[in-house]
C-alpha atoms as a PDB file:
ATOM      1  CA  UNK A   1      48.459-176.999 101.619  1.00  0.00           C
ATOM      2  CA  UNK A   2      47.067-176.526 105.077  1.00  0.00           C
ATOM      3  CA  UNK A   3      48.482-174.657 107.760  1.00  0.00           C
ATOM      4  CA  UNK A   4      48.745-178.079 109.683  1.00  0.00           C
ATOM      5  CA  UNK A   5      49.915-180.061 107.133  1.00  0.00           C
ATOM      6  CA  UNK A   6      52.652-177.554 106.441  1.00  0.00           C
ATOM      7  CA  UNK A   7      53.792-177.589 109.766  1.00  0.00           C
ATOM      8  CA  UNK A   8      54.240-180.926 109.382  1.00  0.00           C
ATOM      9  CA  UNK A   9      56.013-181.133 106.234  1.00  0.00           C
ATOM     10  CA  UNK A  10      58.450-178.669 108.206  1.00  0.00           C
ATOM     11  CA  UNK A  11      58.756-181.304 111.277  1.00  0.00           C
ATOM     12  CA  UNK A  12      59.404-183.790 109.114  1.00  0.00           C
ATOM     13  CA  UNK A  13      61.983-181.847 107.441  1.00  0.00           C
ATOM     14  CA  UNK A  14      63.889-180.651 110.935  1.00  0.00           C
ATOM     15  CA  UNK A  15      63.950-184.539 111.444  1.00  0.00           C
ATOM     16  CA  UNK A  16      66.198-185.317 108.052  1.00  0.00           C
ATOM     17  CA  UNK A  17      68.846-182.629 109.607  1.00  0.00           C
ATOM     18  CA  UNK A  18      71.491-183.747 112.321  1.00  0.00           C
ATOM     19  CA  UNK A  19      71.534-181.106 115.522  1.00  0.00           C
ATOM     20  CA  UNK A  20      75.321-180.503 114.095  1.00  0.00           C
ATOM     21  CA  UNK A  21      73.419-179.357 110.865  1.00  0.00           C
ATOM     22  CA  UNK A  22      70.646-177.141 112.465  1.00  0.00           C
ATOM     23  CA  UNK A  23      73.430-175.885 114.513  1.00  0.00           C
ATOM     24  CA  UNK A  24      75.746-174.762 111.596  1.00  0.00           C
ATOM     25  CA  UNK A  25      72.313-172.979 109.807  1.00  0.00           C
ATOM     26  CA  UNK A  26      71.697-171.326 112.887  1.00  0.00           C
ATOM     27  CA  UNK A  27      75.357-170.020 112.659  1.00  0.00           C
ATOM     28  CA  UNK A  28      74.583-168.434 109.449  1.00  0.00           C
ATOM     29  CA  UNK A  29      71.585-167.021 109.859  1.00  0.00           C
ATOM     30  CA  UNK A  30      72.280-165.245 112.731  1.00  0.00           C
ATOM     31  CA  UNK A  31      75.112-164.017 111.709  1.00  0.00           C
ATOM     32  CA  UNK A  32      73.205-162.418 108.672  1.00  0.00           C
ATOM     33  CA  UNK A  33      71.158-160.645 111.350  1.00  0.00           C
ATOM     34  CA  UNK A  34      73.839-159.867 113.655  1.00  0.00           C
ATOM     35  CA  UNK A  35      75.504-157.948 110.382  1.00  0.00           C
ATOM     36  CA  UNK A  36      72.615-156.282 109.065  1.00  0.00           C
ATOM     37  CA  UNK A  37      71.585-152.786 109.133  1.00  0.00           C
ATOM     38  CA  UNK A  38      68.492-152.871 110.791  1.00  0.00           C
ATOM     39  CA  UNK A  39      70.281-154.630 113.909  1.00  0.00           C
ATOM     40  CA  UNK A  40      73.413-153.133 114.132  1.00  0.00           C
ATOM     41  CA  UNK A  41      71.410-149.622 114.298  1.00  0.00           C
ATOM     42  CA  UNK A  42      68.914-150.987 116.814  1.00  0.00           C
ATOM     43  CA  UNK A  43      68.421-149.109 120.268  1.00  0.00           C
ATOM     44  CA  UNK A  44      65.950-151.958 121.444  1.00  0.00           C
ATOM     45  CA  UNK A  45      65.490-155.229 120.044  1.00  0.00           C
ATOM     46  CA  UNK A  46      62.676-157.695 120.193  1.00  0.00           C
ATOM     47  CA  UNK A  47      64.655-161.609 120.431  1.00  0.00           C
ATOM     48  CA  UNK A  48      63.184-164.617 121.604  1.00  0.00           C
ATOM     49  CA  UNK A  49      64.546-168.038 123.735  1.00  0.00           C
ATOM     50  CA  UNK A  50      64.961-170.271 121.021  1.00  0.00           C
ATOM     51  CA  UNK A  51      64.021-173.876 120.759  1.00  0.00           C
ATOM     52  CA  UNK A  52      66.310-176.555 120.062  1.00  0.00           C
ATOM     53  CA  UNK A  53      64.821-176.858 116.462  1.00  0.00           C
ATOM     54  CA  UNK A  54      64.479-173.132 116.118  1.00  0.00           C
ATOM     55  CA  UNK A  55      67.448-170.801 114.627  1.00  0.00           C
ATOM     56  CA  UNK A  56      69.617-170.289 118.120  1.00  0.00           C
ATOM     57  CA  UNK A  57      69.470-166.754 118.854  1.00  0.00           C
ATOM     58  CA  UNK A  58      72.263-166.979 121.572  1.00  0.00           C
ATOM     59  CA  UNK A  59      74.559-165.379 119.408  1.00  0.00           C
ATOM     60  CA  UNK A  60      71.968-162.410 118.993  1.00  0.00           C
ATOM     61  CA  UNK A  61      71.696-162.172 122.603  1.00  0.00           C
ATOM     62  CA  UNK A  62      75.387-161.449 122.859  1.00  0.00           C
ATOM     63  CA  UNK A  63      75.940-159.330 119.645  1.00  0.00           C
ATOM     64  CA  UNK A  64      73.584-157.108 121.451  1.00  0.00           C
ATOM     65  CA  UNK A  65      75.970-155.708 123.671  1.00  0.00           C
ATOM     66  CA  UNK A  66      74.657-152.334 124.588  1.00  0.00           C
ATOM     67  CA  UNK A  67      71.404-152.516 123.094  1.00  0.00           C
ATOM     68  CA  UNK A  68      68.203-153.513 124.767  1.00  0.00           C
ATOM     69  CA  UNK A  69      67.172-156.575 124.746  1.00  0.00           C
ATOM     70  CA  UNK A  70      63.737-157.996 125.459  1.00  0.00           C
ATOM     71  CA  UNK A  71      62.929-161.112 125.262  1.00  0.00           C
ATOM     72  CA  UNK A  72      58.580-162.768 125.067  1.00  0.00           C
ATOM     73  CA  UNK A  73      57.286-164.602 128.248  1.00  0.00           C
ATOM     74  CA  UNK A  74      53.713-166.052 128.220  1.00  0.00           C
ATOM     75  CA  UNK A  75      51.728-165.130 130.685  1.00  0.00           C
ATOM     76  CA  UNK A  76      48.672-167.475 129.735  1.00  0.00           C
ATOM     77  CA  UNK A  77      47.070-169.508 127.631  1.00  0.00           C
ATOM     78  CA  UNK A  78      46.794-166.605 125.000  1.00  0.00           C
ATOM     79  CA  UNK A  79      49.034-163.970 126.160  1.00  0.00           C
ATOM     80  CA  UNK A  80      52.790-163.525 126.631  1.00  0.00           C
ATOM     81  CA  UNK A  81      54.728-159.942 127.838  1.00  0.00           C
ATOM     82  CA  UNK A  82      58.151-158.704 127.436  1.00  0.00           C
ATOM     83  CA  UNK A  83      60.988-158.694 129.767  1.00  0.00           C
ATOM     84  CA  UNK A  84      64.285-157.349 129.627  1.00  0.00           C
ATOM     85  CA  UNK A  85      67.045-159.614 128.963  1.00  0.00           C
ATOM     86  CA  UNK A  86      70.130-159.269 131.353  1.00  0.00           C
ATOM     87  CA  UNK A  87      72.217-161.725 130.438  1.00  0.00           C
ATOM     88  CA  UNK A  88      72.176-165.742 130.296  1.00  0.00           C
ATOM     89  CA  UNK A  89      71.744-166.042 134.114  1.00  0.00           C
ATOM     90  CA  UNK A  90      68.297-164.237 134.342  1.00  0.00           C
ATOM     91  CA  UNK A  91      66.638-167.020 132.102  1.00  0.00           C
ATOM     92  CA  UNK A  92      64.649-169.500 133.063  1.00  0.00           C
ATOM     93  CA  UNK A  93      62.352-172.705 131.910  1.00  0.00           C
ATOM     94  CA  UNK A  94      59.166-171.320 131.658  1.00  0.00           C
ATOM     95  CA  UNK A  95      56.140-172.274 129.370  1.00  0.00           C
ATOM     96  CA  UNK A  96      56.388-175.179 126.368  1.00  0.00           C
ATOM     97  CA  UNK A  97      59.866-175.804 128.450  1.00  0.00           C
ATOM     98  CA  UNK A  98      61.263-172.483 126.389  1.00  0.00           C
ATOM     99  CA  UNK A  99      63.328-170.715 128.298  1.00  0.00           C
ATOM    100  CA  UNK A 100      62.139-167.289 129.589  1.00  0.00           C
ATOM    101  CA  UNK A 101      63.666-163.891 130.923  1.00  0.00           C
ATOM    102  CA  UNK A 102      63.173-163.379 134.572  1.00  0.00           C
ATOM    103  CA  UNK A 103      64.402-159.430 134.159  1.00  0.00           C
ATOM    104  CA  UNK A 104      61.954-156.404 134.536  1.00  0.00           C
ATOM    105  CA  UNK A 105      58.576-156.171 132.442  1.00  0.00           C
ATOM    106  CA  UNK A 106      59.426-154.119 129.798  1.00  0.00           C
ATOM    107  CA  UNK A 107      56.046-152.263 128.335  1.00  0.00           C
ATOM    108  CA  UNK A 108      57.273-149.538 126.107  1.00  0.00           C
ATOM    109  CA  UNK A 109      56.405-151.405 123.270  1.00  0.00           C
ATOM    110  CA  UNK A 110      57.157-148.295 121.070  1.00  0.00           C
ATOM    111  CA  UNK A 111      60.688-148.100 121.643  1.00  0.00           C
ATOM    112  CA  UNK A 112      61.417-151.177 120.049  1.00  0.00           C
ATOM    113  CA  UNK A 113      62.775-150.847 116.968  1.00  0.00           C
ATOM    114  CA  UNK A 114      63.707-154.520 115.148  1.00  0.00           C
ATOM    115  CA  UNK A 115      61.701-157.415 116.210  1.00  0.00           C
ATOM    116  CA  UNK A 116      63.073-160.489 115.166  1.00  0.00           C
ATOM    117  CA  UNK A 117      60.359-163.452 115.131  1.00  0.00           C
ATOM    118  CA  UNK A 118      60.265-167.546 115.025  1.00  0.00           C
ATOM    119  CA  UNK A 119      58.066-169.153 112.703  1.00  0.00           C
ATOM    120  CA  UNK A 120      57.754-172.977 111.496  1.00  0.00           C
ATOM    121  CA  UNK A 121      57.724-171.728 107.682  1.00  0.00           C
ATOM    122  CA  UNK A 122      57.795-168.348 106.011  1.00  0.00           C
ATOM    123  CA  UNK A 123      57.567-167.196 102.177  1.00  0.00           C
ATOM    124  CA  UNK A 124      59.579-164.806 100.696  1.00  0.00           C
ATOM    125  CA  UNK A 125      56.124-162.504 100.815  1.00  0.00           C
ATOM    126  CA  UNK A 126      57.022-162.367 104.405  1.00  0.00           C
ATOM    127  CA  UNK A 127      54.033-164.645 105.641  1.00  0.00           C
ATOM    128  CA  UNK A 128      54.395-166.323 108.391  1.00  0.00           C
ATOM    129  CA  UNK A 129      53.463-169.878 110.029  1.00  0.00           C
ATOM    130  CA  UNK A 130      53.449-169.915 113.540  1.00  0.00           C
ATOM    131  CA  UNK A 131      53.432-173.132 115.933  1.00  0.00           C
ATOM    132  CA  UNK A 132      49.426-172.513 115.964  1.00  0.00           C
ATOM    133  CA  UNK A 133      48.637-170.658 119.304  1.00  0.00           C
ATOM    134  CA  UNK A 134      48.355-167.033 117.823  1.00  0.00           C
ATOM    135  CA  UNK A 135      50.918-165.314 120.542  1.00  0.00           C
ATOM    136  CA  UNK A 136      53.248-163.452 118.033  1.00  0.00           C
ATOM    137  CA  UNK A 137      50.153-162.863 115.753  1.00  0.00           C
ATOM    138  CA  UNK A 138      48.070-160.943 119.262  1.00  0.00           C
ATOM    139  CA  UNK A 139      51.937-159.594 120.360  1.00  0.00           C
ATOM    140  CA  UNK A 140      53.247-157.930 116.993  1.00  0.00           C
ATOM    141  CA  UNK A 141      50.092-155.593 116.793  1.00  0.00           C
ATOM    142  CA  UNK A 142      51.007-153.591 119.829  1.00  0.00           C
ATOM    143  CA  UNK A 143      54.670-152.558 117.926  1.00  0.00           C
ATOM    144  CA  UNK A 144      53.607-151.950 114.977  1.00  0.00           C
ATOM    145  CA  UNK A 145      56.567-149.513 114.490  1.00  0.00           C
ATOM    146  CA  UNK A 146      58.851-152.162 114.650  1.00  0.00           C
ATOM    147  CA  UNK A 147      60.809-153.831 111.813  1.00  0.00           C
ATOM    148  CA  UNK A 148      60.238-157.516 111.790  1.00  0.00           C
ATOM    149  CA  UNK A 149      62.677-159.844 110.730  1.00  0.00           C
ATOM    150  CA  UNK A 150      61.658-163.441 110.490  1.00  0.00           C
ATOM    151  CA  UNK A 151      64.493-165.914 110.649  1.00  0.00           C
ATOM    152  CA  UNK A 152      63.978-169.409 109.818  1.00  0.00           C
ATOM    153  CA  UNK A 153      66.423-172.432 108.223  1.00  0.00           C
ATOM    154  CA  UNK A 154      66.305-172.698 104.664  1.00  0.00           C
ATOM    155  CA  UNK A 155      64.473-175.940 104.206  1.00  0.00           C
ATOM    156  CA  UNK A 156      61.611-173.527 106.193  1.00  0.00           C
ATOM    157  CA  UNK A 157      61.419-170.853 103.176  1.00  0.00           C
ATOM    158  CA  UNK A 158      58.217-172.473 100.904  1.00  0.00           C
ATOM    159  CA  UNK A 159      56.659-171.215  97.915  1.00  0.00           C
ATOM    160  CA  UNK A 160      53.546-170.124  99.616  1.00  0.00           C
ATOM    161  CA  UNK A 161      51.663-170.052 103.447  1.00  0.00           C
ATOM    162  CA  UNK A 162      48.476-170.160 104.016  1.00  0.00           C
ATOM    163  CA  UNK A 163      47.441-166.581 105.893  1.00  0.00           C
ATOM    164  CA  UNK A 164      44.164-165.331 107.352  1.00  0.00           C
ATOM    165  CA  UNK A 165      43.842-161.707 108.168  1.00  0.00           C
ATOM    166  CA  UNK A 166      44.940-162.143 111.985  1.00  0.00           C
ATOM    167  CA  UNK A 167      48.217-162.978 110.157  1.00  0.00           C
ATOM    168  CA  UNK A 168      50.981-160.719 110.834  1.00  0.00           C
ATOM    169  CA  UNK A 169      53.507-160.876 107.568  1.00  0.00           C
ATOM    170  CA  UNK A 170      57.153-159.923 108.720  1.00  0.00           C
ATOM    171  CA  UNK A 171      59.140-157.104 106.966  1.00  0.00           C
ATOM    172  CA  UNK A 172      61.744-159.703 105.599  1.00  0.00           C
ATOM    173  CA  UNK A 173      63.295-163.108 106.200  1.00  0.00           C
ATOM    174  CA  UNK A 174      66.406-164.231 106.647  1.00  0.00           C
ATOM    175  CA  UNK A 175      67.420-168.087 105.845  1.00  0.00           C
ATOM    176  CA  UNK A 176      70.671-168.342 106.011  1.00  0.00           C
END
């Protein structure tokens, strides 16, 4: 299958679930995360402003109490930077109407120690399928220290995706 028709098939999947349903999956996966290793020993953590057919990483945001917390924010049509996350009132709608962090740059990209990434559909090889602008697949080369953890709902874990060498394959995936 193509990339595109993939991320199709996945559309058409997030349509069969209620927003109850995605909500309930989003629950569970991030409380997988929020109770793994690799988090809960985490000095500086990579999130992202999650899209209402995304897993909801709210309740990452606030399990990371004490950690720090950076959060993407594109900066053009191929680029995006990190900001620091301090808390739910320093967001703001920024590009693709995702909600962005309006906190202080944050470059030190090797101080980051878990990165956890979106994806439309991931395989349990850790490939990943982005939305099909390339940001995370430019971004996650300048950390490459940094665990990645893809997160995704279950109907988003396939058998296969379709990678090209610009593709960067997360360090594990979490589903659920």
């Amino acid at each position: 299958m193509h990339k595109s028709e993939l991320r199709q098939a996945i559309r058409n999947s997030k349509r069969q679930h209620t927003a109850g349903e995605l909500g309930a999956m989003s629950i569970a996966a991030a409380n997988r995360v929020a109770a793994h290793p690799r988090f809960l020993s985490a000095k500086t953590v990579m999130l992202y402003c999650s899209l209402a057919d995304e897993v909801d990483t709210a309740l990452l945001m606030a399990a990371g109490t004490g950690k720090t917390i950076v959060l993407p924010r594109v900066t053009g049509p191929a680029t995006m930077e990190l900001r620091l996350f301090t808390g739910p009132q320093s967001l703001a709608e920024g590009a693709f109407h995702i909600m962005e962090p309006t906190g202080p740059a944050f470059a030190d990209y090797g101080k980051i120690d878990l990165a956890i990434i979106p994806g439309m559909a991931f395989d349990r090889e850790g490939h990943r399928l982005g939305r099909g602008r390339g940001y995370y697949d430019r971004f996650l080369p300048l950390m490459p220290q940094a665990y990645k953890i893809g997160i995704c709902f279950p109907f988003q874990l396939v058998d296969s995706v379709p990678t090209e060498p610009t593709d960067i394959a997360m360090d594990e995936v979490i589903w659920e």
